[in-house]
C-alpha atoms as a PDB file:
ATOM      1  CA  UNK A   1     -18.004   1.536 119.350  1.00  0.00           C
ATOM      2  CA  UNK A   2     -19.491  -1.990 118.372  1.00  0.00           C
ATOM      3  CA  UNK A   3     -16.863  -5.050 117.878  1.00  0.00           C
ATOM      4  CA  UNK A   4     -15.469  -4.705 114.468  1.00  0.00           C
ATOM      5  CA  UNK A   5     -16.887  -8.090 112.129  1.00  0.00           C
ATOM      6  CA  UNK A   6     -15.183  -8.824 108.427  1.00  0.00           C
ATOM      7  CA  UNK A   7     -17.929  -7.963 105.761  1.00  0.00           C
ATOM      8  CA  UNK A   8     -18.224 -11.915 104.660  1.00  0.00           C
ATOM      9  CA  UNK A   9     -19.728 -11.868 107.985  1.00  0.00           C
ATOM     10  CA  UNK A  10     -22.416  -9.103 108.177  1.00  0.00           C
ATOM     11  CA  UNK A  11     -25.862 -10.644 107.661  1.00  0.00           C
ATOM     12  CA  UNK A  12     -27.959 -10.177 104.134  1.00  0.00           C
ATOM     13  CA  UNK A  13     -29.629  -6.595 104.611  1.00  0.00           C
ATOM     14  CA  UNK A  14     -27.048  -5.679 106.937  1.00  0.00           C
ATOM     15  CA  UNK A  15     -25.442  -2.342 107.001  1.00  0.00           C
ATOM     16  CA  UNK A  16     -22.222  -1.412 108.307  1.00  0.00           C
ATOM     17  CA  UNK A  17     -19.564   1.703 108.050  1.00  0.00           C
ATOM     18  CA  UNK A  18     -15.873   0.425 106.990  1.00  0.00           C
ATOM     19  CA  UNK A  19     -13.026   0.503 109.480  1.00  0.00           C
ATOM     20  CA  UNK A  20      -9.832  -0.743 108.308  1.00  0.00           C
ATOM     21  CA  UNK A  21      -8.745  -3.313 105.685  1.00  0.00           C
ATOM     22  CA  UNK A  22      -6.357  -6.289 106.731  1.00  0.00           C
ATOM     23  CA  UNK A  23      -4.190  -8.359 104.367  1.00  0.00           C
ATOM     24  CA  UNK A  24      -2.929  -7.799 101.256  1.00  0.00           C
ATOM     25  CA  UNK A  25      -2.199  -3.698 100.401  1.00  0.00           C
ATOM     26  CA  UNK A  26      -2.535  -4.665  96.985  1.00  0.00           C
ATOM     27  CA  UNK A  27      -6.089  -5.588  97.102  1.00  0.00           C
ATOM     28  CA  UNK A  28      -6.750  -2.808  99.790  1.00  0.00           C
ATOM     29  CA  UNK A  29      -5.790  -0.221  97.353  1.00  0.00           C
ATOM     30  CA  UNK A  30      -7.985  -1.604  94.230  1.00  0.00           C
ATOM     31  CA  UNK A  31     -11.063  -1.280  96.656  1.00  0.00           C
ATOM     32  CA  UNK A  32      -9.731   1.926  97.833  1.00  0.00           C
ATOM     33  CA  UNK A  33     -10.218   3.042  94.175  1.00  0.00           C
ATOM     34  CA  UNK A  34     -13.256   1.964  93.452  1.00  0.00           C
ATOM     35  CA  UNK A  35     -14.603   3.587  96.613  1.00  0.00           C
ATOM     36  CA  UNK A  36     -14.561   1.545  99.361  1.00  0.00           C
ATOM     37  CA  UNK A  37     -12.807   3.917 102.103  1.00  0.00           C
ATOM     38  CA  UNK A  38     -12.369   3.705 105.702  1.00  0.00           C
ATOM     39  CA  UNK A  39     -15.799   5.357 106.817  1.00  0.00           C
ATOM     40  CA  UNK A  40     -17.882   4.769 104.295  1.00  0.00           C
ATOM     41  CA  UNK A  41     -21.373   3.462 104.752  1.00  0.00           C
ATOM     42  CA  UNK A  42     -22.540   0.127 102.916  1.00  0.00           C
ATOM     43  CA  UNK A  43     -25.532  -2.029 102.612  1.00  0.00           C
ATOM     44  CA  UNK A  44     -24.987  -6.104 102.224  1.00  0.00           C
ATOM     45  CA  UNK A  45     -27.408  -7.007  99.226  1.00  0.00           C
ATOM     46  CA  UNK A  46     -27.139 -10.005  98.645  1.00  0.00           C
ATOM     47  CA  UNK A  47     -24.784 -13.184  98.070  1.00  0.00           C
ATOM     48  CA  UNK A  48     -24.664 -15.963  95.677  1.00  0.00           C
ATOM     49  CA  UNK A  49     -26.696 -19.133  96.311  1.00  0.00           C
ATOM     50  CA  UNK A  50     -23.311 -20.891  97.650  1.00  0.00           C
ATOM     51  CA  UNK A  51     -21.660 -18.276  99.035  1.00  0.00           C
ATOM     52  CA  UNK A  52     -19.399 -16.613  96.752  1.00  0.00           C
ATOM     53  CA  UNK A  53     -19.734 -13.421  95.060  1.00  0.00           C
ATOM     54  CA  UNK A  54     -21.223 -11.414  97.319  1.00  0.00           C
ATOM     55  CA  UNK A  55     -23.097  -7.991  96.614  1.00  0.00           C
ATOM     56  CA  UNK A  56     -23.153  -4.949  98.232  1.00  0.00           C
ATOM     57  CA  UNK A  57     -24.443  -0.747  97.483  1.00  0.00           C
ATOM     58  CA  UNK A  58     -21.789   1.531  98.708  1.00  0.00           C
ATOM     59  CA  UNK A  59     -21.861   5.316  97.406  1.00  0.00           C
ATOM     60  CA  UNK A  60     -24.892   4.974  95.433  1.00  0.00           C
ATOM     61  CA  UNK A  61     -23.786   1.433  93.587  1.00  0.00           C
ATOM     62  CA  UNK A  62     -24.007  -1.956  93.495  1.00  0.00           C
ATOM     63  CA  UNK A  63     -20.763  -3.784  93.871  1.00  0.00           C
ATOM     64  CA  UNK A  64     -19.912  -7.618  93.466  1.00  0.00           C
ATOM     65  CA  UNK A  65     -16.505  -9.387  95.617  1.00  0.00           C
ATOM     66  CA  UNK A  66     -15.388 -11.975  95.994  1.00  0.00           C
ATOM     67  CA  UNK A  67     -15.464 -13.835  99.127  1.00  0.00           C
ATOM     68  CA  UNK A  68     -12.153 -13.130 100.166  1.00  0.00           C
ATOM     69  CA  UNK A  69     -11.852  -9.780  99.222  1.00  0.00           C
ATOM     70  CA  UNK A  70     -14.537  -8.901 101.760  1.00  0.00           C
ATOM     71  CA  UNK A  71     -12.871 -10.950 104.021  1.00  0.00           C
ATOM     72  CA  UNK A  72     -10.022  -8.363 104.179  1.00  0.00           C
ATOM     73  CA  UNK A  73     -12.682  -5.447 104.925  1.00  0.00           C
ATOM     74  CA  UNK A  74     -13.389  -4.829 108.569  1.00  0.00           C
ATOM     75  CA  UNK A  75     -16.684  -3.235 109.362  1.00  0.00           C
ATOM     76  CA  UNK A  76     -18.915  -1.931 112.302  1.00  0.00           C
ATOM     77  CA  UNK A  77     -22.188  -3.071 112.112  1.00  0.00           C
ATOM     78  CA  UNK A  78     -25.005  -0.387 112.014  1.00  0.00           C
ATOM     79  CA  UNK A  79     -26.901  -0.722 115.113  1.00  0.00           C
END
């Protein structure tokens, strides 16, 4: 198993599988229910010119965070 990165961190293009989320449960559960669960594959689209929203396709659709939200998401990089 590859070292686990946050998604802010996974490179434009980059796809990973979700792990476990870390911080606040509150904000775990709303990406919870818009899909985002522990095993699911996503692709890192894209990210705003300075940094923040950043855009990503799990299950089919596109998705925009925030910064810190997908600093709470733990991934492992596809290899």
């Amino acid at each position: 198993m590859a070292d686990l990165v946050r998604l802010s961190e996974l490179p434009v293009g980059g796809q990973a599988t979700i792990r476990e989320f870390v911080g606040a449960k509150s904000a775990a559960l709303r990406l919870r229910e818009m899909g985002m669960l522990v095993g699911t594959g996503l692709t890192f689209v894209r990210k705003a010119p300075l940094g923040d929203p950043l855009e990503i396709k799990v299950r089919g659709y596109r998705l925009t965070l925030r910064k810190t939200e997908a600093e709470t998401i733990m991934v492992e990089p596809a290899e």
